[in-house]
C-alpha atoms as a PDB file:
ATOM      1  CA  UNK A   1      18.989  30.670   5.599  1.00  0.00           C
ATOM      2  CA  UNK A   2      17.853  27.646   3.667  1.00  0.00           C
ATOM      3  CA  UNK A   3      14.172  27.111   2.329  1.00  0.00           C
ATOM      4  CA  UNK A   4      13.274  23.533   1.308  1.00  0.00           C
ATOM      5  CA  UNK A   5      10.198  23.407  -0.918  1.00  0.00           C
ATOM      6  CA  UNK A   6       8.065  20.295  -0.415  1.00  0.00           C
ATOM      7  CA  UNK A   7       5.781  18.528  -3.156  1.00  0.00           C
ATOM      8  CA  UNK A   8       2.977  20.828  -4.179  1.00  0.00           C
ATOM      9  CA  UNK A   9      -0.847  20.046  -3.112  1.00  0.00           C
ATOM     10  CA  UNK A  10      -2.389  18.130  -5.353  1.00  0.00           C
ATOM     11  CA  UNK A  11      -5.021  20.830  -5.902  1.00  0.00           C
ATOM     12  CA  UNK A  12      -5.683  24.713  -5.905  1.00  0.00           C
ATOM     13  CA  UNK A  13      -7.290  25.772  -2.895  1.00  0.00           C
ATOM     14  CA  UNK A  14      -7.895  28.365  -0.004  1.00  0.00           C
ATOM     15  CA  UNK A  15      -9.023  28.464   3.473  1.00  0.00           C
ATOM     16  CA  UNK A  16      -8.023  24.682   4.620  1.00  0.00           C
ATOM     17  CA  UNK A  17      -6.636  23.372   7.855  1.00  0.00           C
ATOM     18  CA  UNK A  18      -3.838  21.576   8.515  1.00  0.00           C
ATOM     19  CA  UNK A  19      -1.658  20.133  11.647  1.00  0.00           C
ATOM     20  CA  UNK A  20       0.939  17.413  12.269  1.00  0.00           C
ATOM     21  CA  UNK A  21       0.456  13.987  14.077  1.00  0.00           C
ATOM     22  CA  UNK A  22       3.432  11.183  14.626  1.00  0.00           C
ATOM     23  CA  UNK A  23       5.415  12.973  11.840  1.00  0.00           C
ATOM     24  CA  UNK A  24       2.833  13.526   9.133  1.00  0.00           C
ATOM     25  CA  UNK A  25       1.338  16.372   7.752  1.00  0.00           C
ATOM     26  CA  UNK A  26      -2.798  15.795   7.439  1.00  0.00           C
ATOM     27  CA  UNK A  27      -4.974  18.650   5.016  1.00  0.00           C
ATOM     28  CA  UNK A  28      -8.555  18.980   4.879  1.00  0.00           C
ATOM     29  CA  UNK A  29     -11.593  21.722   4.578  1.00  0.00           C
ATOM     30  CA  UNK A  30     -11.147  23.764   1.620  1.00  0.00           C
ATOM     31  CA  UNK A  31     -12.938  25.497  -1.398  1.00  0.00           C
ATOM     32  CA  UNK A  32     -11.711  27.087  -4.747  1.00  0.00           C
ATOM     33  CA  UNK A  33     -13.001  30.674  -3.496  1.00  0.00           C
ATOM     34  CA  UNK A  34     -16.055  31.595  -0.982  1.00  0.00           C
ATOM     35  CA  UNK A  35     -19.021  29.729  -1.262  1.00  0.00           C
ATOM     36  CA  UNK A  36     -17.666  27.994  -3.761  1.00  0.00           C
ATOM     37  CA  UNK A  37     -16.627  24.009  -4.667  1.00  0.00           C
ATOM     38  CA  UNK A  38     -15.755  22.856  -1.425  1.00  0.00           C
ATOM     39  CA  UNK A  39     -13.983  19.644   0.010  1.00  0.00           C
ATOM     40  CA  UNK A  40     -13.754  17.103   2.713  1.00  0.00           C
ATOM     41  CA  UNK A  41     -11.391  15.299   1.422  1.00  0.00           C
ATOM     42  CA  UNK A  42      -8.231  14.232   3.581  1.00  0.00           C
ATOM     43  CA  UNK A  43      -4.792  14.428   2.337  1.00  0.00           C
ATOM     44  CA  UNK A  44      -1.669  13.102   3.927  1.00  0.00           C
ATOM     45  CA  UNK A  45       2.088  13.848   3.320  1.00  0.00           C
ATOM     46  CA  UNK A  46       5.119  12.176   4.166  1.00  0.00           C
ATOM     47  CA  UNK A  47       8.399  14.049   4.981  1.00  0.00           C
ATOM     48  CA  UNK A  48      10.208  11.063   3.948  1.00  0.00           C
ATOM     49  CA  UNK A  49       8.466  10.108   0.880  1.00  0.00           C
ATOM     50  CA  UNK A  50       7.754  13.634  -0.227  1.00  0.00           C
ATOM     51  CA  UNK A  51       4.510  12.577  -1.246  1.00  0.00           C
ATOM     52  CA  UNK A  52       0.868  13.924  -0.513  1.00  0.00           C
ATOM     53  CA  UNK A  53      -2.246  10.982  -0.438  1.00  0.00           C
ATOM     54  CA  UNK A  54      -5.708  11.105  -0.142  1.00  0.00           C
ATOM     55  CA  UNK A  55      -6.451   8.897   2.450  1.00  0.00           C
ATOM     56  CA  UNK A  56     -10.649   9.609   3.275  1.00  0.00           C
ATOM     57  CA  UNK A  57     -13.310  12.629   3.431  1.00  0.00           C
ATOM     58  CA  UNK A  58     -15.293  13.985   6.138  1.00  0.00           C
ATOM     59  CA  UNK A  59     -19.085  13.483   6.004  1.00  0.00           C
ATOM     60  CA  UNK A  60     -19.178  17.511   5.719  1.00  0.00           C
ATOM     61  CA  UNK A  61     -17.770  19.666   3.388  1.00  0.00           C
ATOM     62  CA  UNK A  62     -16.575  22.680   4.847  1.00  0.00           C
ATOM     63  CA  UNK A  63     -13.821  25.533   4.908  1.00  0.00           C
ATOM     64  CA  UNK A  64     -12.383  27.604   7.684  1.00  0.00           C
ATOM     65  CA  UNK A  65     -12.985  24.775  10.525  1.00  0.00           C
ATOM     66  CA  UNK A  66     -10.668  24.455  13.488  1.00  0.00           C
ATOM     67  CA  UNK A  67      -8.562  21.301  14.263  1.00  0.00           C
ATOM     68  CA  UNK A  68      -6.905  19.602  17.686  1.00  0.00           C
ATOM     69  CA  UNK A  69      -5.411  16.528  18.360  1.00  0.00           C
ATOM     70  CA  UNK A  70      -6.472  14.055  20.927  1.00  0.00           C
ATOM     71  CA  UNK A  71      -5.327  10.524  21.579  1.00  0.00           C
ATOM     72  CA  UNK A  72      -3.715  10.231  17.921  1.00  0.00           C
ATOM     73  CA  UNK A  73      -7.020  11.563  16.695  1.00  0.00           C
ATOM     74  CA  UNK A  74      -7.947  14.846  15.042  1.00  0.00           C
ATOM     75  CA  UNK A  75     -11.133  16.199  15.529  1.00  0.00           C
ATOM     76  CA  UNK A  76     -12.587  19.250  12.912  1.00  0.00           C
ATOM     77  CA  UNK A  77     -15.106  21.741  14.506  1.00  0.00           C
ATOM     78  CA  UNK A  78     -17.397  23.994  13.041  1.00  0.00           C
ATOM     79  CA  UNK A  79     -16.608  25.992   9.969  1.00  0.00           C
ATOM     80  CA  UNK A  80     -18.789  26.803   6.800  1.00  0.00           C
ATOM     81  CA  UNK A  81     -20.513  25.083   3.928  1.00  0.00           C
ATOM     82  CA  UNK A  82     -20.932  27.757   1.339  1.00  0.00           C
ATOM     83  CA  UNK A  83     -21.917  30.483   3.453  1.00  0.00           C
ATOM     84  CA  UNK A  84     -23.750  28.660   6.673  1.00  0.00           C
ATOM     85  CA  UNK A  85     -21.708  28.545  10.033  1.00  0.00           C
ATOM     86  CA  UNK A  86     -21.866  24.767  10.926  1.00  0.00           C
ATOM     87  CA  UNK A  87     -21.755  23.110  14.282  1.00  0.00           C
ATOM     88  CA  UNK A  88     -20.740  19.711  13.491  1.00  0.00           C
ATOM     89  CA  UNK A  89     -17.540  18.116  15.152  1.00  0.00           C
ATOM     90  CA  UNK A  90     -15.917  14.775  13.086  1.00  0.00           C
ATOM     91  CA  UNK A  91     -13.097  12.858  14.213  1.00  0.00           C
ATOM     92  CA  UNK A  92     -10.110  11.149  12.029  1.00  0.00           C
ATOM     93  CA  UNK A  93      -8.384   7.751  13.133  1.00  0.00           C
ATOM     94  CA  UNK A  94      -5.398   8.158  11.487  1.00  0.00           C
ATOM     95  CA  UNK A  95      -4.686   4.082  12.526  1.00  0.00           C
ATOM     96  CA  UNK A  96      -8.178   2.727  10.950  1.00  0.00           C
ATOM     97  CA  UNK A  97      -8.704   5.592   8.278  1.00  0.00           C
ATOM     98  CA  UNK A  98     -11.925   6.321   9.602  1.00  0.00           C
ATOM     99  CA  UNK A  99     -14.902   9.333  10.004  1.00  0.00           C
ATOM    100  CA  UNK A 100     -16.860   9.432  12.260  1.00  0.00           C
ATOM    101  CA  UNK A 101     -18.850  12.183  14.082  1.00  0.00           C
ATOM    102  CA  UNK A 102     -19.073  13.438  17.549  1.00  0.00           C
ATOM    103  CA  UNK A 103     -20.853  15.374  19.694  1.00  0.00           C
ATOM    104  CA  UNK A 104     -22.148  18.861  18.388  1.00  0.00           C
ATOM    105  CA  UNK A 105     -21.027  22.640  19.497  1.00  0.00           C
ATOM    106  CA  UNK A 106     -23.377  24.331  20.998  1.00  0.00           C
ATOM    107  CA  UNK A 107     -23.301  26.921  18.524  1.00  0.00           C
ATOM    108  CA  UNK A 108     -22.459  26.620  14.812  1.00  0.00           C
ATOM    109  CA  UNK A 109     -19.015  29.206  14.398  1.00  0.00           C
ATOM    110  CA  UNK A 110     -16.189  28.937  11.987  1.00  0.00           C
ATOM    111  CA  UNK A 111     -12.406  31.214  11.849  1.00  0.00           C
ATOM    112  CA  UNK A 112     -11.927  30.048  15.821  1.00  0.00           C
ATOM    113  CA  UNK A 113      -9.436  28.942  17.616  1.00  0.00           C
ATOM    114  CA  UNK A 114      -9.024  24.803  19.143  1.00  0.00           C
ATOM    115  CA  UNK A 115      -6.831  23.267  21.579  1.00  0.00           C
ATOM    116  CA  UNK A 116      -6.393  20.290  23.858  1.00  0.00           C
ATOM    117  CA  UNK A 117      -5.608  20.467  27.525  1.00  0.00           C
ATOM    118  CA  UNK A 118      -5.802  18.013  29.884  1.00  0.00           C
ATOM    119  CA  UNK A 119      -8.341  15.862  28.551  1.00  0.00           C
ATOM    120  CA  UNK A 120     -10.958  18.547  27.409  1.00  0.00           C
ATOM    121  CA  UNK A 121     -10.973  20.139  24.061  1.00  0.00           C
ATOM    122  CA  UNK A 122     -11.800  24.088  24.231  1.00  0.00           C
ATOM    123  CA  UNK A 123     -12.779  26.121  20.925  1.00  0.00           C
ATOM    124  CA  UNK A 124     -12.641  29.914  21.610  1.00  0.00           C
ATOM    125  CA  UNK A 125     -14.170  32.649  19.507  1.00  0.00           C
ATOM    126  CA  UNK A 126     -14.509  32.840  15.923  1.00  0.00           C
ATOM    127  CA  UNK A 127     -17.950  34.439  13.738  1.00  0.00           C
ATOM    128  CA  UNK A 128     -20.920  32.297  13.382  1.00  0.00           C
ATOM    129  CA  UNK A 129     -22.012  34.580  10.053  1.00  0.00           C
ATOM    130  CA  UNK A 130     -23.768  37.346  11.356  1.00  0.00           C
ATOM    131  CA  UNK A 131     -21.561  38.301  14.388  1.00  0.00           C
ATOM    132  CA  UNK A 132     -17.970  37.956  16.277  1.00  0.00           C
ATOM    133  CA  UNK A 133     -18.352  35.308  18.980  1.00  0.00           C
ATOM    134  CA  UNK A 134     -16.639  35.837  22.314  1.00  0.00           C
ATOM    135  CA  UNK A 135     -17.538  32.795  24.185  1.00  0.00           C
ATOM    136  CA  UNK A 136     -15.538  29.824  24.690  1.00  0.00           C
ATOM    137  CA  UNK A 137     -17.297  25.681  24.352  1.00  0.00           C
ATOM    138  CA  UNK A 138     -15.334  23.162  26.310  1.00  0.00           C
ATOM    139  CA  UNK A 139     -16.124  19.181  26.197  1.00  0.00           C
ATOM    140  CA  UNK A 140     -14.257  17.252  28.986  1.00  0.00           C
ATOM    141  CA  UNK A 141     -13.592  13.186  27.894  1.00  0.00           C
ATOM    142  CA  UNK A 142     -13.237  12.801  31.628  1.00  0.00           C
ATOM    143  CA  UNK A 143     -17.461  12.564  30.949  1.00  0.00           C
ATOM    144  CA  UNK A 144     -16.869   9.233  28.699  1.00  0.00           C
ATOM    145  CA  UNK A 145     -15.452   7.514  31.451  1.00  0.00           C
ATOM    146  CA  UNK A 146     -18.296   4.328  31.974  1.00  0.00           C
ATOM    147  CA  UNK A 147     -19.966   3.784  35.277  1.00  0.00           C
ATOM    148  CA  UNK A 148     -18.886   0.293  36.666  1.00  0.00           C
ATOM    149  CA  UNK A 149     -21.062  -1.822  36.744  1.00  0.00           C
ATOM    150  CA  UNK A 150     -19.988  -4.860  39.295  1.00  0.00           C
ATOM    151  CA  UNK A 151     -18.254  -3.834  42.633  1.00  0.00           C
ATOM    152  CA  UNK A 152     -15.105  -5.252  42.955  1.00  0.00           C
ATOM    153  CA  UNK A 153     -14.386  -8.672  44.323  1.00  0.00           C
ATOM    154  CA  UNK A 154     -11.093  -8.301  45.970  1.00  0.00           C
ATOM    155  CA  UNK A 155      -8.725  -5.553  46.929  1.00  0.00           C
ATOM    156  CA  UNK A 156      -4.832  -5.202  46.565  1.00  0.00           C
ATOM    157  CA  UNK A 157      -3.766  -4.346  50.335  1.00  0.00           C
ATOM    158  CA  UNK A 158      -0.728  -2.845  49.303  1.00  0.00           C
ATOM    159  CA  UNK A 159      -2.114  -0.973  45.944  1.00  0.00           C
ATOM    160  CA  UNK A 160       0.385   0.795  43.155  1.00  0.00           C
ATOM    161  CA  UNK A 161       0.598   4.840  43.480  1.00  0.00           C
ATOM    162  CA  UNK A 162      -0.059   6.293  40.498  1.00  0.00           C
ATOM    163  CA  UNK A 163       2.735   9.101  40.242  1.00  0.00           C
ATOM    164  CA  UNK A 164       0.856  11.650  38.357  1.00  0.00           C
ATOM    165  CA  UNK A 165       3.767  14.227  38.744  1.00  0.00           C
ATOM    166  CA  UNK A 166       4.947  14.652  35.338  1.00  0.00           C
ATOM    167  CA  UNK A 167       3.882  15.484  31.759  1.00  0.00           C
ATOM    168  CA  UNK A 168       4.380  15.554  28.245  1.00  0.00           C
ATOM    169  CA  UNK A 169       3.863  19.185  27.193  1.00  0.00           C
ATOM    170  CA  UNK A 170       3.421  19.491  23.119  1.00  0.00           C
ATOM    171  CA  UNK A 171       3.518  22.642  21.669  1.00  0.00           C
ATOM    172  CA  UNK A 172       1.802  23.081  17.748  1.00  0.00           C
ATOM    173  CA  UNK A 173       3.214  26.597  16.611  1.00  0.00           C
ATOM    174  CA  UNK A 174       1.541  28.023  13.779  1.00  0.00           C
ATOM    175  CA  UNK A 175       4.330  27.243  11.105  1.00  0.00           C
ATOM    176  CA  UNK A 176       3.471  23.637  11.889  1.00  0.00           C
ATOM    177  CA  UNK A 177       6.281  22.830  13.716  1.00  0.00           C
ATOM    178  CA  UNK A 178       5.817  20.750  17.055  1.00  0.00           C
ATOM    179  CA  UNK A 179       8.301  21.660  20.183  1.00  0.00           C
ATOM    180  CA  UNK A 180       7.686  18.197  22.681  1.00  0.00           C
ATOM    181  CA  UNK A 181       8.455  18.917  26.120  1.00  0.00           C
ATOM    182  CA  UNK A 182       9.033  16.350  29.523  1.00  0.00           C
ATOM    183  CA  UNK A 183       8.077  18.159  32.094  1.00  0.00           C
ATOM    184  CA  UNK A 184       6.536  17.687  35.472  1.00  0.00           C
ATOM    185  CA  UNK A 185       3.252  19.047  36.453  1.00  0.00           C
ATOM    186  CA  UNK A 186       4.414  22.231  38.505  1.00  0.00           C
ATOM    187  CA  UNK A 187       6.493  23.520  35.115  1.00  0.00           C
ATOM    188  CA  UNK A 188       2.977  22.648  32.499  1.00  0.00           C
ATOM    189  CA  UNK A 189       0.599  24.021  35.046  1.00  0.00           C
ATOM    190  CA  UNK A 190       3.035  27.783  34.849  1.00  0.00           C
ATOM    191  CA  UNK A 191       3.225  27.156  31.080  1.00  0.00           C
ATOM    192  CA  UNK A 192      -0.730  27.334  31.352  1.00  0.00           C
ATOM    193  CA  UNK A 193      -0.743  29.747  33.465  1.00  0.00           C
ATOM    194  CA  UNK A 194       0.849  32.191  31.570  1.00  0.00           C
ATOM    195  CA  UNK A 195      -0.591  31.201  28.118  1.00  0.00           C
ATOM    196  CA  UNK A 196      -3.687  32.355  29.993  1.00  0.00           C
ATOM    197  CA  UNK A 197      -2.680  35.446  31.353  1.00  0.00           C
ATOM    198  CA  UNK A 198      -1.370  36.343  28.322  1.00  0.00           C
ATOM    199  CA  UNK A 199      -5.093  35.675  26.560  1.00  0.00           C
ATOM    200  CA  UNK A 200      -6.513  37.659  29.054  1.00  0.00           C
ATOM    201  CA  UNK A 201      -4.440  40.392  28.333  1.00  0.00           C
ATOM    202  CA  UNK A 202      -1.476  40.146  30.627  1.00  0.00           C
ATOM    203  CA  UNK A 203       1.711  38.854  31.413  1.00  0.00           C
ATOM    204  CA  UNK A 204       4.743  38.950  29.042  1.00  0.00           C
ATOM    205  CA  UNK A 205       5.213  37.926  25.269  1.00  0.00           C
ATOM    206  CA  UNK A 206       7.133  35.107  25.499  1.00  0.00           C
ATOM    207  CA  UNK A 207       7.604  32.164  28.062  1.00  0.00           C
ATOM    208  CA  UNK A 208      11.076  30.205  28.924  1.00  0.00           C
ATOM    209  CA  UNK A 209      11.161  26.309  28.585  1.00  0.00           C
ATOM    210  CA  UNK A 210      13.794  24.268  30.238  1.00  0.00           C
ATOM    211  CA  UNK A 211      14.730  21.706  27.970  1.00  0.00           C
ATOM    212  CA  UNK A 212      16.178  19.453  31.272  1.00  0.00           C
ATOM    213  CA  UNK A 213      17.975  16.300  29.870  1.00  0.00           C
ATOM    214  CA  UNK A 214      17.380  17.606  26.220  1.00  0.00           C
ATOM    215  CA  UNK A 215      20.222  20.021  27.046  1.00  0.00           C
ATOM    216  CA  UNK A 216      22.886  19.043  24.534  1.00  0.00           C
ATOM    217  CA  UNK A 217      26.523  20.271  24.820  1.00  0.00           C
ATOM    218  CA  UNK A 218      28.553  21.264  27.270  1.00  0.00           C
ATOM    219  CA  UNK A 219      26.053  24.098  28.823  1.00  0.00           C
ATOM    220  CA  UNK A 220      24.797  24.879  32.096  1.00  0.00           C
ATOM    221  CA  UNK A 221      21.425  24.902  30.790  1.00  0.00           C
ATOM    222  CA  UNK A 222      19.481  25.000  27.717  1.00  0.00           C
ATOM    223  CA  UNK A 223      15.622  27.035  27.560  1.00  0.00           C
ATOM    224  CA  UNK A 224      13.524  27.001  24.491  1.00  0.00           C
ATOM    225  CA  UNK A 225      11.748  30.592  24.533  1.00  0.00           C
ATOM    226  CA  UNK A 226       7.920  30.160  22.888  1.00  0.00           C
ATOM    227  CA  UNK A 227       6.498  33.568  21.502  1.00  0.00           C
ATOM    228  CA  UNK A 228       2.759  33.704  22.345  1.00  0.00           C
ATOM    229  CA  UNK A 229       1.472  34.347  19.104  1.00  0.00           C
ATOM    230  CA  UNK A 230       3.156  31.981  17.259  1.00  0.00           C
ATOM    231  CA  UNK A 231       1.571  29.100  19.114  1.00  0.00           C
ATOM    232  CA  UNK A 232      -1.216  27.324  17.413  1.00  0.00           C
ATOM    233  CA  UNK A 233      -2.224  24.632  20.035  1.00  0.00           C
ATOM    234  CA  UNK A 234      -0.911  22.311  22.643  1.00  0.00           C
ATOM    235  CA  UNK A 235      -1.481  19.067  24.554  1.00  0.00           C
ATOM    236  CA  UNK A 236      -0.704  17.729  28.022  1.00  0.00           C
ATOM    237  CA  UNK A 237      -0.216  14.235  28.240  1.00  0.00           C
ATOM    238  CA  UNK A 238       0.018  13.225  31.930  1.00  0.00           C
ATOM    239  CA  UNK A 239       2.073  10.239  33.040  1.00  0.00           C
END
């Protein structure tokens, strides 16, 4: 087996986060040692250029904060500034290079766990500095949707149907790597369904993926097995 080493980070440092978005790796939330110097800074690297960049800083400084991706955007929940649990949630354009902050958790917590699922970002578990949390905070974007404000003026008698029957399933595991899945709705919805049995204590260790027209060669049918705990997060993207 073969073990590429990549360009070093740029500085020492301990309990940061990290995922991958459109093919770049992004690094933030970090200190020298606990309750120590800590960072918001945000650090990009290119596969291609084997390069890492600072490209901005969140407003807070923190280390041991959770990440997910939504829309192209990452957003950073809770984790600790020196020694205080934090509740803050910041989000990262990656297009405009921007900060800016969003809506607080409900409860400041850092070491949990964040994913994205159908338009609603959950964060599950975690310590908030005195105690082990075992509650889960959800926020649904379905809730940003504005309220029209002028009734329509004509209708389309013979309307377009929305299909709605298939999915882009994209699995972060915790090496980094992302698995990207077409799938339709039936197939993501047992993907789910097991992830969560599994969580609750059920079900079997690993789950079979058909790979469908990724199947390369001449096979009857390719399947892409995913080991529950080696995945980080995933997304559905419904189309």
């Amino acid at each position: 087996m073969k073990v590429d080493y990549i360009k070093e980070f740029p500085n020492s440092c301990k309990w940061d986060e990290c995922c991958i978005v459109k093919g770049k790796m992004y690094a933030y939330g970090r200190g020298t040692g606990f309750a120590s110097v800590m960072s918001g800074a945000i650090y990009e690297y290119s596969v291609a250029d084997d390069i890492w960049i600072k490209r901005n800083s969140f407003k807070t400084a923190t280390t041991s904060a959770v990440s997910t991706v939504h829309n192209g955007e990452i957003y950073v929940l809770g984790g600790l500034n020196n020694t205080n649990s934090q509740s803050r949630v910041e989000v990262y354009n990656l297009d405009t290079n921007e900060v800016r902050s969003f809506t607080d958790l409900t409860s400041p917590r850092n070491q949990s766990v964040a994913v994205t699922v159908n338009g609603e970002i959950f964060i599950i578990g975690g310590n908030n500095g005195s105690s082990t949390l075992m509650t889960v905070e959800k926020y649904s974007f379905q809730n940003d949707a504005p309220e029209p404000t002028d009734p329509p003026t004509t209708s389309d008698p013979d309307p377009e149907q929305p299909t709605g029957n298939r999915a882009i399933l994209v699995v972060t595991m915790t090496t980094g790597l992302e698995k990207e899945f077409d799938l339709s709705l039936q197939e993501v919805n047992d993907f789910i369904n097991w992830y969560e049995a599994k969580q609750a204590g059920g079900g079997k260790a690993l789950y079979a993926i058909d790979k469908h027209d990724n199947n390369k060669g001449p096979f009857k049918s390719r399947k892409d097995y995913i080991l529950y705990d080696r995945v980080l997060t995933f997304e559905v993207s419904e189309y």
